[in-house]
Protein backbone atom coordinates (compact mmCIF):
# COMPACT_ATOMS: atom_id res chain seq x y z
CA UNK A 1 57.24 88.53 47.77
CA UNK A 2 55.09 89.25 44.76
CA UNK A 3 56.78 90.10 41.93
CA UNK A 4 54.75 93.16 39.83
CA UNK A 5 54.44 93.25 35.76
CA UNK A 6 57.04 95.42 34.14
CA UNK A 7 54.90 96.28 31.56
CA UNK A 8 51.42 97.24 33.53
CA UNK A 9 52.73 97.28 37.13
CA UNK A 10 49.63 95.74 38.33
CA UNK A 11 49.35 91.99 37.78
CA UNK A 12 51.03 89.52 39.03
CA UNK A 13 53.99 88.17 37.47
CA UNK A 14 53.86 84.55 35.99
CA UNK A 15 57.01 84.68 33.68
CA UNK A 16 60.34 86.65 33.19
CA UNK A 17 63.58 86.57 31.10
CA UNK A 18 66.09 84.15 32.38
CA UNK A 19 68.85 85.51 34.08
CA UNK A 20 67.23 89.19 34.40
CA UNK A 21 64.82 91.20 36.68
CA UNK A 22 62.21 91.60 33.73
CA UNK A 23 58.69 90.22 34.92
CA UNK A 24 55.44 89.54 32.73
CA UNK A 25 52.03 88.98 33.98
CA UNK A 26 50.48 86.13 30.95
CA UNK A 27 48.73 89.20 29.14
CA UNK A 28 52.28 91.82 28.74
CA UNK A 29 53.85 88.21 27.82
CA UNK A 30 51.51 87.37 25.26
CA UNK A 31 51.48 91.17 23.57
CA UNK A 32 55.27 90.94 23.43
CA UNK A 33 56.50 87.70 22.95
CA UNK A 34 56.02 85.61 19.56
CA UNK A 35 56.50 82.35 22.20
CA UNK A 36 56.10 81.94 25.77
CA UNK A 37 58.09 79.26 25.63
CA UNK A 38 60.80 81.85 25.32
CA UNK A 39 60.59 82.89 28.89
CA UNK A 40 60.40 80.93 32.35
CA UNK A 41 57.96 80.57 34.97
CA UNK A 42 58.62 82.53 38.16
CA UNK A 43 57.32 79.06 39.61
CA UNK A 44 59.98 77.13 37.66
CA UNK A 45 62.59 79.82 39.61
CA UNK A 46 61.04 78.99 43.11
CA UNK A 47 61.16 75.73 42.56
CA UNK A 48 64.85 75.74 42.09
CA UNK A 49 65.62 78.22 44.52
CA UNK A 50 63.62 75.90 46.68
CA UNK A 51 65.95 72.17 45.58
CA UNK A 52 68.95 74.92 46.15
CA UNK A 53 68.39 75.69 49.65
CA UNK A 54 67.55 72.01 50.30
CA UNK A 55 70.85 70.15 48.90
CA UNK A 56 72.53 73.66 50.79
CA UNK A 57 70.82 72.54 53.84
CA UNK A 58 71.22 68.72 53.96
CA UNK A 59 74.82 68.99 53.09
CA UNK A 60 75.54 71.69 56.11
CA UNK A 61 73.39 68.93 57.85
CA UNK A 62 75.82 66.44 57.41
CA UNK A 63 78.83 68.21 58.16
CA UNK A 64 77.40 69.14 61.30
CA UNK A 65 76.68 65.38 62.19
CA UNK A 66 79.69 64.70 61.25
CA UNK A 67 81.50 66.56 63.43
CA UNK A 68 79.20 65.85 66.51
CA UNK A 69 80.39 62.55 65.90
CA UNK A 70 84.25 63.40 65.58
CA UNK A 71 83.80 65.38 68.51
CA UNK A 72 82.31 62.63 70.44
CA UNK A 73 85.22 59.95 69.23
CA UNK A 74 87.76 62.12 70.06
CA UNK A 75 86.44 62.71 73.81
CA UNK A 76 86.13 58.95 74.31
CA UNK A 77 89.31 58.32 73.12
CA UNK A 78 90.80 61.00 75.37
CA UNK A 79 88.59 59.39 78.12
CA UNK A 80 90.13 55.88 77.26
CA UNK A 81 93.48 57.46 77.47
CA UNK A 82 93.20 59.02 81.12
CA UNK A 83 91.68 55.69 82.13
CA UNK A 84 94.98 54.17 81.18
CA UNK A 85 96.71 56.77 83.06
CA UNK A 86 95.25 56.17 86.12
């Protein structure tokens, strides 16, 4: 989704204030901020929204292996156990 200049509600927004819903395209930025360096790069957010959703998806991952593989040694060791039985 493309987020829209707050200022002229046309460009494309390349920056915003951390923590906030306030967008700039480079121009608005430039006319109202003293620094860019004061504001982050709507690619800087996607990128960790993006390393987020990995580590969240690795880990979820891994606990699902891991229990496939509980599962699995717990029906071979109730299979070992009726083979016993019988």
């Amino acid at each position: 989704m493309v987020k829209r200049c707050i200022v002229c509600n046309e460009a494309e927004a390349k920056y915003m204030i951390k923590d906030t819903s306030d967008y700039y395209c480079k121009e608005c930025a430039l006319e109202n901020f003293s620094d860019l360096q004061l504001l982050i790069t709507v690619e800087e957010v996607a990128q960790q929204l993006k390393e987020f959703l990995k580590k969240k998806t690795e880990r979820l991952e891994k606990e699902e292996q891991e229990s496939k593989e509980k599962s699995s040694e717990k029906d071979l060791n109730e299979q070992d156990n009726q083979d016993r039985e019988n």
